[in-house]
Protein backbone atom coordinates (compact mmCIF):
# COMPACT_ATOMS: atom_id res chain seq x y z
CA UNK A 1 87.57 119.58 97.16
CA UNK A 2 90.28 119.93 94.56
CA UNK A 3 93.82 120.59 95.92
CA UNK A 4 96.54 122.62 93.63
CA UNK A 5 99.99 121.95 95.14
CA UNK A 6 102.69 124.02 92.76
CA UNK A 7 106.32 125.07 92.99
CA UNK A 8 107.98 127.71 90.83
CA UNK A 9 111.24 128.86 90.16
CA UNK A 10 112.83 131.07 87.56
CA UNK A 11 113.40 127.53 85.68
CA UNK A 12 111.01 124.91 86.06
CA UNK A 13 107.68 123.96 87.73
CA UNK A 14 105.48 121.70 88.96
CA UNK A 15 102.43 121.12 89.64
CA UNK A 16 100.03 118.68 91.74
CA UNK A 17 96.30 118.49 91.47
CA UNK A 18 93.96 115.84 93.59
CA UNK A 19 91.34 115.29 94.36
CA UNK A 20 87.16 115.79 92.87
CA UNK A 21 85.90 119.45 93.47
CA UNK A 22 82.23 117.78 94.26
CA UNK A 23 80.44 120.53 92.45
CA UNK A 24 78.14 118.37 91.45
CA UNK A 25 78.28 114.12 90.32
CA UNK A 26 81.42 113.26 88.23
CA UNK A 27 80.91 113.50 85.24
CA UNK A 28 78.59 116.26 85.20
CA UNK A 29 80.90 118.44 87.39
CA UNK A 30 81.86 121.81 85.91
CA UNK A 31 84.34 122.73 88.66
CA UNK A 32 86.30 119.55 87.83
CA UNK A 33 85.88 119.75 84.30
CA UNK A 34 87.47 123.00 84.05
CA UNK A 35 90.54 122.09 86.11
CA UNK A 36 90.80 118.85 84.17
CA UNK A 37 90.67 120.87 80.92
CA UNK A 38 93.47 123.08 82.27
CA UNK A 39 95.87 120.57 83.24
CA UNK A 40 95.70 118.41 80.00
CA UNK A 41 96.33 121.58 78.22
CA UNK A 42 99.30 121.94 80.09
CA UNK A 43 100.32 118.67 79.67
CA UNK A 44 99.95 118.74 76.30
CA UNK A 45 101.36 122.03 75.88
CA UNK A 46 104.90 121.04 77.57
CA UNK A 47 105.68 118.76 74.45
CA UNK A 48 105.95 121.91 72.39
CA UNK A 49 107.45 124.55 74.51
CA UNK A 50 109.55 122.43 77.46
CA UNK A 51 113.00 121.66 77.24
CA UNK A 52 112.37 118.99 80.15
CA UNK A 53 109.08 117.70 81.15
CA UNK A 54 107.17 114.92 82.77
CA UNK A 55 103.76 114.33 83.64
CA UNK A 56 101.33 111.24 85.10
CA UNK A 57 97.37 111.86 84.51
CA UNK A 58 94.71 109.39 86.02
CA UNK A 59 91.31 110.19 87.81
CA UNK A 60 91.55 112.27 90.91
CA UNK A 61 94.96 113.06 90.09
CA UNK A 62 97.29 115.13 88.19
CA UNK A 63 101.38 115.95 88.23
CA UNK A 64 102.86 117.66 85.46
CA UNK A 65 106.50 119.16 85.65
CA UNK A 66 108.12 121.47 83.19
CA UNK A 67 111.31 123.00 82.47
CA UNK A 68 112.65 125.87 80.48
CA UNK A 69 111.33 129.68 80.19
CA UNK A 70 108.61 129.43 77.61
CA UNK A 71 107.06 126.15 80.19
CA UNK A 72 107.00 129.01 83.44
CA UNK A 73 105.29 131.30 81.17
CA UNK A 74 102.69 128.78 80.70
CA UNK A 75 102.31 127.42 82.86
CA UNK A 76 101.56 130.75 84.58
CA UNK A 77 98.92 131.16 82.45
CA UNK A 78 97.57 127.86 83.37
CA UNK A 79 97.67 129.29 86.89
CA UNK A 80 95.97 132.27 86.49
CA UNK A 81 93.28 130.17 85.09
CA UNK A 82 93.16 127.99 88.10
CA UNK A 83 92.78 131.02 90.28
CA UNK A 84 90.10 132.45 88.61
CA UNK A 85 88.50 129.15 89.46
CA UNK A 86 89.16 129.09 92.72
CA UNK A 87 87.89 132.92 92.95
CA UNK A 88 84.32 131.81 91.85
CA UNK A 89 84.38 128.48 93.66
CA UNK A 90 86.53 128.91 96.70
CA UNK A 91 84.91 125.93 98.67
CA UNK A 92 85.37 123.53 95.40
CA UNK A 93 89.50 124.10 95.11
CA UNK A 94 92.53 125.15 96.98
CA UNK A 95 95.59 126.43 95.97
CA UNK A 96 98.62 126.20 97.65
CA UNK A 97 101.70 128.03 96.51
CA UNK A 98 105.27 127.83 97.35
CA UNK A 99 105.61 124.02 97.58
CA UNK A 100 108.17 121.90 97.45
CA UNK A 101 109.45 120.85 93.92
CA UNK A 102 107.89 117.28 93.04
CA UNK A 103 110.15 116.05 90.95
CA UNK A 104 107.93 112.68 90.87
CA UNK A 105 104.67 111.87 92.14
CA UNK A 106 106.01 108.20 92.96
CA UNK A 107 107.13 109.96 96.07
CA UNK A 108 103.71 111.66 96.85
């Protein structure tokens, strides 16, 4: 299972996603692969819109932090997409809201 681990504020956010949905075998996993597709949009996206932002991407694991109003209001939208996910494949990912801000995932 995929676990979402987020923190908002009227300022920044971030975000925290581990571990493999097991849909089906990586790399042929459509649960993970539209997660993963979410999150490096984000990622990416923070370079543009973010007046702060960090991130660290590797397999099974995600953290990306943002800052500023224009990086809430997407990454809301990156959110929204996450719970449709977890609408249609509740037993795949988790979302847990109201977290603690990471400010690094060094500390995780």
């Amino acid at each position: 299972m995929t676990e979402v681990r987020f923190y908002e504020d009227s300022k920044e956010f971030s975000i925290e996603v581990e571990g493999h949905a097991g849909y089906a075998e990586m790399g042929s996993d459509i649960v993970c692969s539209a997660i993963s597709i979410l999150i490096q949009t984000l990622e990416a996206y923070m370079d543009v819109v973010a007046t702060e932002t960090d991130s660290e991407i590797r397999s099974g694991y995600a953290w990306v932090y943002g800052k500023g109003s224009e990086a809430i209001e997407s990454f809301r939208t990156i959110l929204t997409g996450l719970r449709l996910i977890e609408a249609t494949y509740p037993e795949y990912i988790s979302i847990e809201e109201g977290c603690t801000l990471i400010s690094s995932p060094k500390f995780v």
